[in-house]
Protein backbone atom coordinates (compact mmCIF):
# COMPACT_ATOMS: atom_id res chain seq x y z
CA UNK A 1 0.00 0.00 0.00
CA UNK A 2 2.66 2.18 0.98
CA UNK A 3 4.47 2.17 -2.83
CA UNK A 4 1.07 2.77 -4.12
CA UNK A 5 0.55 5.73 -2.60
CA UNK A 6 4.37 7.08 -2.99
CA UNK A 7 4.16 5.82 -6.81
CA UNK A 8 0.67 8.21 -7.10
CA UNK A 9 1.93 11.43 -5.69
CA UNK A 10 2.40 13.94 -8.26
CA UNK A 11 5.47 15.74 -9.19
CA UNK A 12 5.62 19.72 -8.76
CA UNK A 13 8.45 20.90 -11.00
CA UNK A 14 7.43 24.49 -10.01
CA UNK A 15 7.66 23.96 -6.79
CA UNK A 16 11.33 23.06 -7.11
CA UNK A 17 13.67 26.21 -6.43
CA UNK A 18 14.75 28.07 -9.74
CA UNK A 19 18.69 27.58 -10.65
CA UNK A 20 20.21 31.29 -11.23
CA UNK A 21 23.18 31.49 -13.58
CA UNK A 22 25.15 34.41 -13.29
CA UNK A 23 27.94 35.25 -15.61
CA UNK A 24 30.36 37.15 -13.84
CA UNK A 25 33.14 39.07 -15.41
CA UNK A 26 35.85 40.16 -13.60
CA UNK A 27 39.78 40.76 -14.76
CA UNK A 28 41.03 39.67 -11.03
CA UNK A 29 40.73 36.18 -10.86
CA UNK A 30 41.16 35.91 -6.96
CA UNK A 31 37.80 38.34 -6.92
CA UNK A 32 35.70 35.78 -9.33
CA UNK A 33 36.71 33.05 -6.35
CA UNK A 34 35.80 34.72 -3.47
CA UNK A 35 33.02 35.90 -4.69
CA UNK A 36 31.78 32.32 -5.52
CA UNK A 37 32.82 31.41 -2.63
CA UNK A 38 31.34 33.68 -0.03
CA UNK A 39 27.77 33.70 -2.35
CA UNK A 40 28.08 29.33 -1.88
CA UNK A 41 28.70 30.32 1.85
CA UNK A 42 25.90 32.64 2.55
CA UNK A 43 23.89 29.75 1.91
CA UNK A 44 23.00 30.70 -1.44
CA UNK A 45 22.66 27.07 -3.56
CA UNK A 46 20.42 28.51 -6.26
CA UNK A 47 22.58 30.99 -7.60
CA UNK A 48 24.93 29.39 -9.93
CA UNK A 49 28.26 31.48 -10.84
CA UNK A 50 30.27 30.98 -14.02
CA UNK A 51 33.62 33.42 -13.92
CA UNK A 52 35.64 34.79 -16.87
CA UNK A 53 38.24 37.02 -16.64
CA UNK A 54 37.58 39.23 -19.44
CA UNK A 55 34.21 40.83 -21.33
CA UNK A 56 35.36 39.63 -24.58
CA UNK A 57 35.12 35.97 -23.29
CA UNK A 58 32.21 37.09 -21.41
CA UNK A 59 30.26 37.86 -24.81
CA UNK A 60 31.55 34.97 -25.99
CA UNK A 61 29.76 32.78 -23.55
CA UNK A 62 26.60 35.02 -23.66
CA UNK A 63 26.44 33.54 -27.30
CA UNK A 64 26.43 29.52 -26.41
CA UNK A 65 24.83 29.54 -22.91
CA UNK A 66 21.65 30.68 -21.16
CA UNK A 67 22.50 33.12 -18.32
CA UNK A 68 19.93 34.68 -15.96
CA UNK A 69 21.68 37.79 -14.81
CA UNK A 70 25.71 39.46 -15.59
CA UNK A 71 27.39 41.17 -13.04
CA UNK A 72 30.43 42.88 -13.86
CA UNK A 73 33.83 45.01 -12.59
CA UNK A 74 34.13 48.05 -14.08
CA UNK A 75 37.91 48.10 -14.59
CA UNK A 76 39.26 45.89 -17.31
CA UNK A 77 41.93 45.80 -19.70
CA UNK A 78 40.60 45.89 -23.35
CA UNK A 79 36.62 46.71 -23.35
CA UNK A 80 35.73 47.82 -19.48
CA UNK A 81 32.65 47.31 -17.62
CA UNK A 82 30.44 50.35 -19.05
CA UNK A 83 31.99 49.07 -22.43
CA UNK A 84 30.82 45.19 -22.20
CA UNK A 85 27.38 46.73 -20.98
CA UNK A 86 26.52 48.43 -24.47
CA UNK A 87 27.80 45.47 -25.97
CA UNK A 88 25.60 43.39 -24.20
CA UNK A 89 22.61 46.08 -24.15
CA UNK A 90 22.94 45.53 -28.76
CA UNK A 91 23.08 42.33 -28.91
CA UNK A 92 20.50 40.45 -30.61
CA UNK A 93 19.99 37.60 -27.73
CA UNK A 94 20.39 39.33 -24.57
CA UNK A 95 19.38 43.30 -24.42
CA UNK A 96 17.38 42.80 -21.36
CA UNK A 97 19.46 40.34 -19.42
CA UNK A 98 19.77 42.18 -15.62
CA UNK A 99 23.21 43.74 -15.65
CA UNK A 100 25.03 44.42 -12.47
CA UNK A 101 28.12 46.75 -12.04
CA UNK A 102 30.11 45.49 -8.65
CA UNK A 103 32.97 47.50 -8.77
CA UNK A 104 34.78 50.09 -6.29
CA UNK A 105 34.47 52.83 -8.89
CA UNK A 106 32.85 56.01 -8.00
CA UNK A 107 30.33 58.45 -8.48
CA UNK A 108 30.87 59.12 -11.63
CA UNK A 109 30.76 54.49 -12.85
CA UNK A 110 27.62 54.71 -10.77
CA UNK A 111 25.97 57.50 -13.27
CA UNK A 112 27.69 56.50 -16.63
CA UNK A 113 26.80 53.05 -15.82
CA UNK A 114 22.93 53.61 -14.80
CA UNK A 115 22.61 55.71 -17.86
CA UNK A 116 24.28 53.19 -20.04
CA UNK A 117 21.62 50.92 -19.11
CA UNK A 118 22.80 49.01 -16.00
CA UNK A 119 19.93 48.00 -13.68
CA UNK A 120 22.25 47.90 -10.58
CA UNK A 121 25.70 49.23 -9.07
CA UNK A 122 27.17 47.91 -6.26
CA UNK A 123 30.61 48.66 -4.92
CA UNK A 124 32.91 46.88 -3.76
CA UNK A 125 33.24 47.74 -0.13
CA UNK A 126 33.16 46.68 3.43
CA UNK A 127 33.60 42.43 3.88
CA UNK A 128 32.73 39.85 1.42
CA UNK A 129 30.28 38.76 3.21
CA UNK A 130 28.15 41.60 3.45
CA UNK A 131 29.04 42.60 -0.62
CA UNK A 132 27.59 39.07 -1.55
CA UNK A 133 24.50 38.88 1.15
CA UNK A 134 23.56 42.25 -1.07
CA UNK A 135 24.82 40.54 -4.57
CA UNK A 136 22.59 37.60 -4.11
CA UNK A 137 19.68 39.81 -2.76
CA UNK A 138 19.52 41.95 -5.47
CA UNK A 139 20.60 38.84 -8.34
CA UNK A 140 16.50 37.32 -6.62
CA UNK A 141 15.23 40.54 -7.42
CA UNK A 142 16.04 40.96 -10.72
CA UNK A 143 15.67 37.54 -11.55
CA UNK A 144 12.70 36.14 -9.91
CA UNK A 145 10.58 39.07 -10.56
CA UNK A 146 10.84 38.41 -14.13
């Protein structure tokens, strides 16, 4: 009786939590780590992180895989953050994909980038930990609200 009854109870895919994939682009490779890591340790298991170390490789990727959001330094050699955001902003597959600048830049990133199309900014400062508790908050609110 009891494998009848554990063979009849439906399936809720829905109800499973959503997998977020998040390209992140950042020239530092020791910032692409921690930042995986302290996101994995904040207890955050849905949000999936693929790093690259340049925006060139990161439009690359944009072009054979499915991401949810981008998040993004602002400081790079070759095409910078504000750069890789127009890029991504023209493209034919992803002009609405939510973009995040996480960068220590200033005032003036914050504007350029905001105006350029970015839906949020977040610097780079105090612990890890508390700049990924706010990355992952705002990643569900872009995302989920979708």
């Amino acid at each position: 009786m009891d494998k009848v009854i554990k063979d009849f109870q439906p399936e809720y895919p829905n109800s499973m939590p959503k997998q977020i994939r998040v390209l992140h682009v950042d020239d530092e490779p020791v910032d692409l780590e921690v930042t995986r890591v302290f996101l994995k340790r904040g207890g955050n298991d849905d949000i999936e992180i693929s790093g690259v170390l340049s925006a060139e490789e990161a439009l690359e990727k944009l072009e054979s895989e499915h991401f949810d959001a981008v998040i993004s330094d602002y400081k790079m050699p070759g095409m910078d953050g504000i750069e890789f955001l127009e890029a991504v902003r023209k493209s034919v597959k992803h002009p609405y994909v939510p973009f995040i600048i996480f960068t220590g830049g200033g005032t003036r990133v914050v504007e350029e980038a905001l105006k350029k199309g970015a839906d949020r900014y977040i610097r780079k400062e105090g612990g890890p930990a508390n700049q990924c508790k706010e990355l992952a908050r705002v990643i569900r609110e872009l995302v989920l609200v979708k």
